[in-house]
PDB file of N, CA and C in Angstrom:
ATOM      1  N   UNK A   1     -32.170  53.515 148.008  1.00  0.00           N
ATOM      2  CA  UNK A   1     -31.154  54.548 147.951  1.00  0.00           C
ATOM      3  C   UNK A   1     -30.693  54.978 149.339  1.00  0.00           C
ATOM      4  N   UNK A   2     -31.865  55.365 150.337  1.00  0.00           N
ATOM      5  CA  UNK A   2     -31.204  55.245 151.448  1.00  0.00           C
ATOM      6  C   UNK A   2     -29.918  54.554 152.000  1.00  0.00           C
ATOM      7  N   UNK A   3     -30.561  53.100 152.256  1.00  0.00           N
ATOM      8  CA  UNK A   3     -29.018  52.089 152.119  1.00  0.00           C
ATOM      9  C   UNK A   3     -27.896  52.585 151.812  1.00  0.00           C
ATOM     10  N   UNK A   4     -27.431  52.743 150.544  1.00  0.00           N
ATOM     11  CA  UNK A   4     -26.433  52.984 150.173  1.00  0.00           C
ATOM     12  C   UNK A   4     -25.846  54.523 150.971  1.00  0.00           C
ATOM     13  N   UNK A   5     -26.454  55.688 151.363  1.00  0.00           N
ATOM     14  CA  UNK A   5     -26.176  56.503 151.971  1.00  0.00           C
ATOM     15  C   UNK A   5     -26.036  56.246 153.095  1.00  0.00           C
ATOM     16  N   UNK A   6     -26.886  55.809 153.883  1.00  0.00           N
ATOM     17  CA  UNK A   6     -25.947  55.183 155.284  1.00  0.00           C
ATOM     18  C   UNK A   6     -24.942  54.190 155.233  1.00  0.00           C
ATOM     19  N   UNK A   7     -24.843  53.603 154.640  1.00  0.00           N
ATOM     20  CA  UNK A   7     -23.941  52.955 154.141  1.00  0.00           C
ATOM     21  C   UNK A   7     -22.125  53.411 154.146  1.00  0.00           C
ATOM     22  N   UNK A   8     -22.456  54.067 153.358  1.00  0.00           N
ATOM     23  CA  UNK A   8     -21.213  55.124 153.027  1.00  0.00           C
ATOM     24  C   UNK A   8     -20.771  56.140 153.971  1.00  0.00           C
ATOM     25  N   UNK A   9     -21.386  56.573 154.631  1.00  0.00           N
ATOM     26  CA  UNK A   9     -21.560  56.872 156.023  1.00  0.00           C
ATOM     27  C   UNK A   9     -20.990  56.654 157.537  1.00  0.00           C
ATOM     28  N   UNK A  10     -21.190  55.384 157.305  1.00  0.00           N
ATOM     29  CA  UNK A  10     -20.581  54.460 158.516  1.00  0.00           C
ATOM     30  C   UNK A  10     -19.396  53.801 158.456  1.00  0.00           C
ATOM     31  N   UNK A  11     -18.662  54.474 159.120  1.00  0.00           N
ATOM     32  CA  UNK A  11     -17.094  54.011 159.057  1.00  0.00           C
ATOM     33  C   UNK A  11     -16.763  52.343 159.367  1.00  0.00           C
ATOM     34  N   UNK A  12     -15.866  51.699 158.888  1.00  0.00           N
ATOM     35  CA  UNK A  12     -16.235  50.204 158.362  1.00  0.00           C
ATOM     36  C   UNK A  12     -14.974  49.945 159.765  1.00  0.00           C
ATOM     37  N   UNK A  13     -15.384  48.770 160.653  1.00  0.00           N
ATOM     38  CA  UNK A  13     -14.594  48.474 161.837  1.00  0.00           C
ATOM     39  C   UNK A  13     -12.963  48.173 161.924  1.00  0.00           C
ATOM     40  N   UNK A  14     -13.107  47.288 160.248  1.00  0.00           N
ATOM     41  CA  UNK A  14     -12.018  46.824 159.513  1.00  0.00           C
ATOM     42  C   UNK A  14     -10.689  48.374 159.342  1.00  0.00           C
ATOM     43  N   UNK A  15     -10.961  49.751 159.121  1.00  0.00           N
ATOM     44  CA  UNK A  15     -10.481  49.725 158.933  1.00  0.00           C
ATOM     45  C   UNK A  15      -9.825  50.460 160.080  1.00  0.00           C
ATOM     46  N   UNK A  16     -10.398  51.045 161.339  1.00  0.00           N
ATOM     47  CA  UNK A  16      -9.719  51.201 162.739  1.00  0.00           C
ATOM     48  C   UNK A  16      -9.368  50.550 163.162  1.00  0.00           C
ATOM     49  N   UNK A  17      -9.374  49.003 163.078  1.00  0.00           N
ATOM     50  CA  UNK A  17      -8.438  47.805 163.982  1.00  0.00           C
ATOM     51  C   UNK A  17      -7.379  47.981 162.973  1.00  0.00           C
ATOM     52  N   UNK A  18      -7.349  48.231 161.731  1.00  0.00           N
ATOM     53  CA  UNK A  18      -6.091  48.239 160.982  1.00  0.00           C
ATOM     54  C   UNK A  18      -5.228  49.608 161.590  1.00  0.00           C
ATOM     55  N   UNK A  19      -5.958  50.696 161.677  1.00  0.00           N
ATOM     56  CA  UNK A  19      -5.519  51.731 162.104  1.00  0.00           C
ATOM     57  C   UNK A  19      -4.326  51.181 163.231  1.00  0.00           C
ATOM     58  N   UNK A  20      -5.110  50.664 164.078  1.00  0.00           N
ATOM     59  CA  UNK A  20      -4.532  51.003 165.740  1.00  0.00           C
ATOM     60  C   UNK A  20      -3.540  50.088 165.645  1.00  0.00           C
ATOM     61  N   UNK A  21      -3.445  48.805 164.380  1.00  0.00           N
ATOM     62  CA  UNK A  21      -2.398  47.742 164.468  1.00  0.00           C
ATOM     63  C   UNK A  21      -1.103  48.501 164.313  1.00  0.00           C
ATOM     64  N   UNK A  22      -1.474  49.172 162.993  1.00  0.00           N
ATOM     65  CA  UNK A  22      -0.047  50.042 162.286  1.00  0.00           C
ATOM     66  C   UNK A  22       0.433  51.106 162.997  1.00  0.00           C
ATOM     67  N   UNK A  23      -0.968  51.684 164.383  1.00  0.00           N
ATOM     68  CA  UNK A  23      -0.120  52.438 165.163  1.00  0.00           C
ATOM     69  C   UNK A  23       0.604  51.934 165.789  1.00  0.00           C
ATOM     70  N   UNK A  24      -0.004  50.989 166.662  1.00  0.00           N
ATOM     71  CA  UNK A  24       1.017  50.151 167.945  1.00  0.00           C
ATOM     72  C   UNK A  24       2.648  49.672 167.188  1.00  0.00           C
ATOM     73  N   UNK A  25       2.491  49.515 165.765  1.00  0.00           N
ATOM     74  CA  UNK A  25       3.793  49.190 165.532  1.00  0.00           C
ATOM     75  C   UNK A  25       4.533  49.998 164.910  1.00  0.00           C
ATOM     76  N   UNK A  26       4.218  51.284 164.703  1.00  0.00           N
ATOM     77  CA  UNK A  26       4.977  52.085 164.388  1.00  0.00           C
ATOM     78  C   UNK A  26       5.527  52.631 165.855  1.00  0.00           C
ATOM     79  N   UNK A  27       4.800  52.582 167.194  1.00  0.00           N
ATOM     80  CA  UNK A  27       5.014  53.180 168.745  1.00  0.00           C
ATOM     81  C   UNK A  27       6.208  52.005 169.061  1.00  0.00           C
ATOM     82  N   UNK A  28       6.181  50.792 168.361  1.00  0.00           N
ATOM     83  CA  UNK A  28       7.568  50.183 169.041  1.00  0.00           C
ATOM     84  C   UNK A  28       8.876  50.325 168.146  1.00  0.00           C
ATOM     85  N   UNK A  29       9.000  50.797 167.117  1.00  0.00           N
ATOM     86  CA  UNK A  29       9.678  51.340 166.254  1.00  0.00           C
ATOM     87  C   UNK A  29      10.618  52.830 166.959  1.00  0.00           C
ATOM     88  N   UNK A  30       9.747  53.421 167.824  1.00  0.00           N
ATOM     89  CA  UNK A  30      10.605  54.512 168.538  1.00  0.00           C
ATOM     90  C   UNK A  30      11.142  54.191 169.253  1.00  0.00           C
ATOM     91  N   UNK A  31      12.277  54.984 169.530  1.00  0.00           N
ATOM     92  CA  UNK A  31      13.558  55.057 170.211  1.00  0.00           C
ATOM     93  C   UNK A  31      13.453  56.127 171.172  1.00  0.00           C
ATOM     94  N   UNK A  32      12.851  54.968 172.284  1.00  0.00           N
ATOM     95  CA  UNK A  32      12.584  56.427 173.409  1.00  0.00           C
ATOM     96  C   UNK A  32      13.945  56.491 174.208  1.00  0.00           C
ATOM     97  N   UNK A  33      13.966  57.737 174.744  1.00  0.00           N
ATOM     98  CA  UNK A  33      15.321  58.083 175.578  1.00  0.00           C
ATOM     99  C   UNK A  33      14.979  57.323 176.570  1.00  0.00           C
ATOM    100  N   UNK A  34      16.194  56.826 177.928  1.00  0.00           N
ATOM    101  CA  UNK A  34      16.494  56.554 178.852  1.00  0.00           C
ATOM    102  C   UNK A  34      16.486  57.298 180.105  1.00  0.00           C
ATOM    103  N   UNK A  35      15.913  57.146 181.256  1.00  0.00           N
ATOM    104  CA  UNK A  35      15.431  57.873 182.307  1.00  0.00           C
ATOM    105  C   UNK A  35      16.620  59.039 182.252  1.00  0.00           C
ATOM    106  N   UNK A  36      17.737  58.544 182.661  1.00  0.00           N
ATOM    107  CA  UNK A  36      19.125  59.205 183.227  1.00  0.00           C
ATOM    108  C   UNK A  36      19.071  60.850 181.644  1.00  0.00           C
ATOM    109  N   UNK A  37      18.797  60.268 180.576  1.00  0.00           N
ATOM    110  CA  UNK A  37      19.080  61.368 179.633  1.00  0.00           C
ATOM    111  C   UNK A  37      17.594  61.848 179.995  1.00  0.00           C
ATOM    112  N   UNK A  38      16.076  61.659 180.000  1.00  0.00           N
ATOM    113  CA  UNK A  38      15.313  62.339 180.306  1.00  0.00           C
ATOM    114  C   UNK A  38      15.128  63.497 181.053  1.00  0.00           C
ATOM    115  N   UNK A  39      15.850  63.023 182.743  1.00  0.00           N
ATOM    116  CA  UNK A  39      16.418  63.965 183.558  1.00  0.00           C
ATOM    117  C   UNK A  39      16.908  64.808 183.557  1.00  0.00           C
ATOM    118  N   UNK A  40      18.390  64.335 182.668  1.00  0.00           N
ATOM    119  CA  UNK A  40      19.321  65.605 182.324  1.00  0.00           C
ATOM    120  C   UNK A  40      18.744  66.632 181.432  1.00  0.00           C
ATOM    121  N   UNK A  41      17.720  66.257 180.192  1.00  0.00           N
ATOM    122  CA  UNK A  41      17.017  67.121 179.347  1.00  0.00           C
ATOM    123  C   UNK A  41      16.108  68.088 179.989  1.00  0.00           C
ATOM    124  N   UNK A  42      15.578  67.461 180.965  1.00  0.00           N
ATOM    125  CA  UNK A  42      14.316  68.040 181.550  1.00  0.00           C
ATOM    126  C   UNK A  42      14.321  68.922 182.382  1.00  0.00           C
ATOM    127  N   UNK A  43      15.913  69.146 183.310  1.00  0.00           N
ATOM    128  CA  UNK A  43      16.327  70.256 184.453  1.00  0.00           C
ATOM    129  C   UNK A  43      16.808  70.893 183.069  1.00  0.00           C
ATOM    130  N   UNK A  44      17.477  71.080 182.198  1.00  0.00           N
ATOM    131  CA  UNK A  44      18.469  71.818 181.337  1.00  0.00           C
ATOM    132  C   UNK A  44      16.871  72.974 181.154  1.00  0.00           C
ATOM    133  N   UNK A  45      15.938  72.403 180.675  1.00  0.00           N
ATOM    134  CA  UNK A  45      15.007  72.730 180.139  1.00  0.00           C
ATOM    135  C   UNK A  45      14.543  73.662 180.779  1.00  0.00           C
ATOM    136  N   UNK A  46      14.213  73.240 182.163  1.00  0.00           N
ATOM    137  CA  UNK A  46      13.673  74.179 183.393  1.00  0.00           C
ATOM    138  C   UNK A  46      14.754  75.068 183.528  1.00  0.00           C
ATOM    139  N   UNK A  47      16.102  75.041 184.138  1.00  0.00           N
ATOM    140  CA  UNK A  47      17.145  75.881 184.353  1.00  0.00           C
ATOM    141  C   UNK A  47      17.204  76.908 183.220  1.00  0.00           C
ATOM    142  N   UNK A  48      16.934  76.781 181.921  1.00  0.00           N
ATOM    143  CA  UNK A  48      17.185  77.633 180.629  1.00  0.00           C
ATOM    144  C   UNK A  48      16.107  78.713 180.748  1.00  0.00           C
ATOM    145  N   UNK A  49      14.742  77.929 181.127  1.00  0.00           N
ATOM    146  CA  UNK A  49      13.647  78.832 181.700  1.00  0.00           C
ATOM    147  C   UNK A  49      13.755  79.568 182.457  1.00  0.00           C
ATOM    148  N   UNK A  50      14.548  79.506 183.644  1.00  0.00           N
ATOM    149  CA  UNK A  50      14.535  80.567 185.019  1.00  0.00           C
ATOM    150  C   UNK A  50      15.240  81.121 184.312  1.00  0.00           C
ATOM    151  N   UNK A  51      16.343  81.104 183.699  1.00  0.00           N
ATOM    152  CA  UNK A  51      17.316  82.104 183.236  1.00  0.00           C
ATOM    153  C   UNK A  51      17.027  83.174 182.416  1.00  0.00           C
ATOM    154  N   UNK A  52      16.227  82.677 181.821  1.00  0.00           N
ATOM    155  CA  UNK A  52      15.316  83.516 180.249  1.00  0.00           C
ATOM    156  C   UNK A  52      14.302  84.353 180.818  1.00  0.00           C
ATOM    157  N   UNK A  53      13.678  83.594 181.853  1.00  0.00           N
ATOM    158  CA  UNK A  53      13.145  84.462 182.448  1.00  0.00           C
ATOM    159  C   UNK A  53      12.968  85.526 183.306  1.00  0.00           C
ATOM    160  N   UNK A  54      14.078  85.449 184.048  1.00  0.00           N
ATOM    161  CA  UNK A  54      14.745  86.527 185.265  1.00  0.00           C
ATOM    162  C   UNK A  54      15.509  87.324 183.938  1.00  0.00           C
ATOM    163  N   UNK A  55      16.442  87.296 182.664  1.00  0.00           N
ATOM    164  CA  UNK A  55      17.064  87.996 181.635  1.00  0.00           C
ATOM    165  C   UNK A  55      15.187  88.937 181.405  1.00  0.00           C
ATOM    166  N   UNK A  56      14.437  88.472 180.822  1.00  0.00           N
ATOM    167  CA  UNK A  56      13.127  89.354 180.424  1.00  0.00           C
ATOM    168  C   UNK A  56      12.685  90.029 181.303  1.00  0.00           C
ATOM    169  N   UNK A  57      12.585  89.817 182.426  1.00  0.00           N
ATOM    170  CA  UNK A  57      12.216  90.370 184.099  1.00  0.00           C
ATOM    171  C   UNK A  57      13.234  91.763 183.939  1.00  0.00           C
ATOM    172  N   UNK A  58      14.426  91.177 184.041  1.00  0.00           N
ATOM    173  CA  UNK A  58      15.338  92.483 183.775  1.00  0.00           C
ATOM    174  C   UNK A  58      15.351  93.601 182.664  1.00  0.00           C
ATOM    175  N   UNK A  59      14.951  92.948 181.682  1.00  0.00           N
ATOM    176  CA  UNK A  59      15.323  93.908 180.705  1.00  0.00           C
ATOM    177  C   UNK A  59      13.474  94.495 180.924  1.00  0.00           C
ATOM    178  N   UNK A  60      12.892  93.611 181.096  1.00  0.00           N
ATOM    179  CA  UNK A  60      11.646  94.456 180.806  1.00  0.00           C
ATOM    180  C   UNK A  60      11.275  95.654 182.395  1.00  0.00           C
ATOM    181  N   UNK A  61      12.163  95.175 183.464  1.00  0.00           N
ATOM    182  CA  UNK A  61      12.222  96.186 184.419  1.00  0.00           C
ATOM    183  C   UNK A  61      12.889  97.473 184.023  1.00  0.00           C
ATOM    184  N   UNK A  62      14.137  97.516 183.250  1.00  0.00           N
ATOM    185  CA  UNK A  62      14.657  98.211 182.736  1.00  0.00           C
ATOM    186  C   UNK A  62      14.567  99.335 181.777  1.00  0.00           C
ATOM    187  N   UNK A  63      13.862  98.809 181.005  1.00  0.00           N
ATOM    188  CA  UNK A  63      12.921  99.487 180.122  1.00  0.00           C
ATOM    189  C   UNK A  63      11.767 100.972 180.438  1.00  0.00           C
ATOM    190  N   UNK A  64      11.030  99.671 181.806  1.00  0.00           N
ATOM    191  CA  UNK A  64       9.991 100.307 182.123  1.00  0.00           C
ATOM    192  C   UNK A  64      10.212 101.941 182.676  1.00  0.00           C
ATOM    193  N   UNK A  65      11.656 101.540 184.010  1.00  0.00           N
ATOM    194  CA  UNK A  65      12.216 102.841 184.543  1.00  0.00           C
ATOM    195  C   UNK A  65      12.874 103.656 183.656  1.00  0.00           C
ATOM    196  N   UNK A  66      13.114 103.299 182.257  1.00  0.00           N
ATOM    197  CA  UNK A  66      13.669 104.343 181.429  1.00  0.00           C
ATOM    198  C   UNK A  66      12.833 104.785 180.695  1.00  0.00           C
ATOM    199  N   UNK A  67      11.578 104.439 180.945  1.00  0.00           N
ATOM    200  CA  UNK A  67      10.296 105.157 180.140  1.00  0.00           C
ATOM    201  C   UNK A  67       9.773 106.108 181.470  1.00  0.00           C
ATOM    202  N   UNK A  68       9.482 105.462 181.997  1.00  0.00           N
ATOM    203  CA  UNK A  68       9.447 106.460 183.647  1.00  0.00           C
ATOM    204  C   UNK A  68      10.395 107.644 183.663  1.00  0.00           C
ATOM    205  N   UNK A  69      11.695 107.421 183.587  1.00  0.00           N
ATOM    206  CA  UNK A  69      12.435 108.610 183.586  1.00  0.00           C
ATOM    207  C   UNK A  69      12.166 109.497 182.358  1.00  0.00           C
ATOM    208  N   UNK A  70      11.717 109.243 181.037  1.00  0.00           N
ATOM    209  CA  UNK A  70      11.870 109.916 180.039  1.00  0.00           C
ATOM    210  C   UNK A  70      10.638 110.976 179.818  1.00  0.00           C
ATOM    211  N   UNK A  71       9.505 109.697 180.661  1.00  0.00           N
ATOM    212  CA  UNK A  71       8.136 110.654 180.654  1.00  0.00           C
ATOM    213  C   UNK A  71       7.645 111.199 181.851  1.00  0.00           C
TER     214      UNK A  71
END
């Protein structure tokens, strides 16, 4: 009885080489972007950040001195 519990137990090799086959070919199936659009995505990304973030900077400076003034 043992046997059979280790058995069942031990993940079978067969079926992680199957795994990693159907990954690798589902990874060439994607449609990765092109450097030039990476770039352009990737400053938009950062630039949207400084912006959002200096907008929260402000408003949350703003805030603060109108709680200051009130209290």
């Amino acid at each position: 009885m043992p046997d059979n519990a280790n058995a069942a137990n031990k993940p079978e090799k067969k079926e992680k080489t199957g795994f990693f086959k159907r990954l690798k070919s589902e990874f060439k199936k994607v449609q990765w972007t092109d450097r030039k659009t990476l770039v352009k995505q990737t400053i938009a990304v950062i630039v949207i950040s400084i912006i959002l973030c200096i907008i929260i900077t402000l408003v949350d400076s703003g805030a603060l001195k109108l709680l200051e003034l009130i209290v």
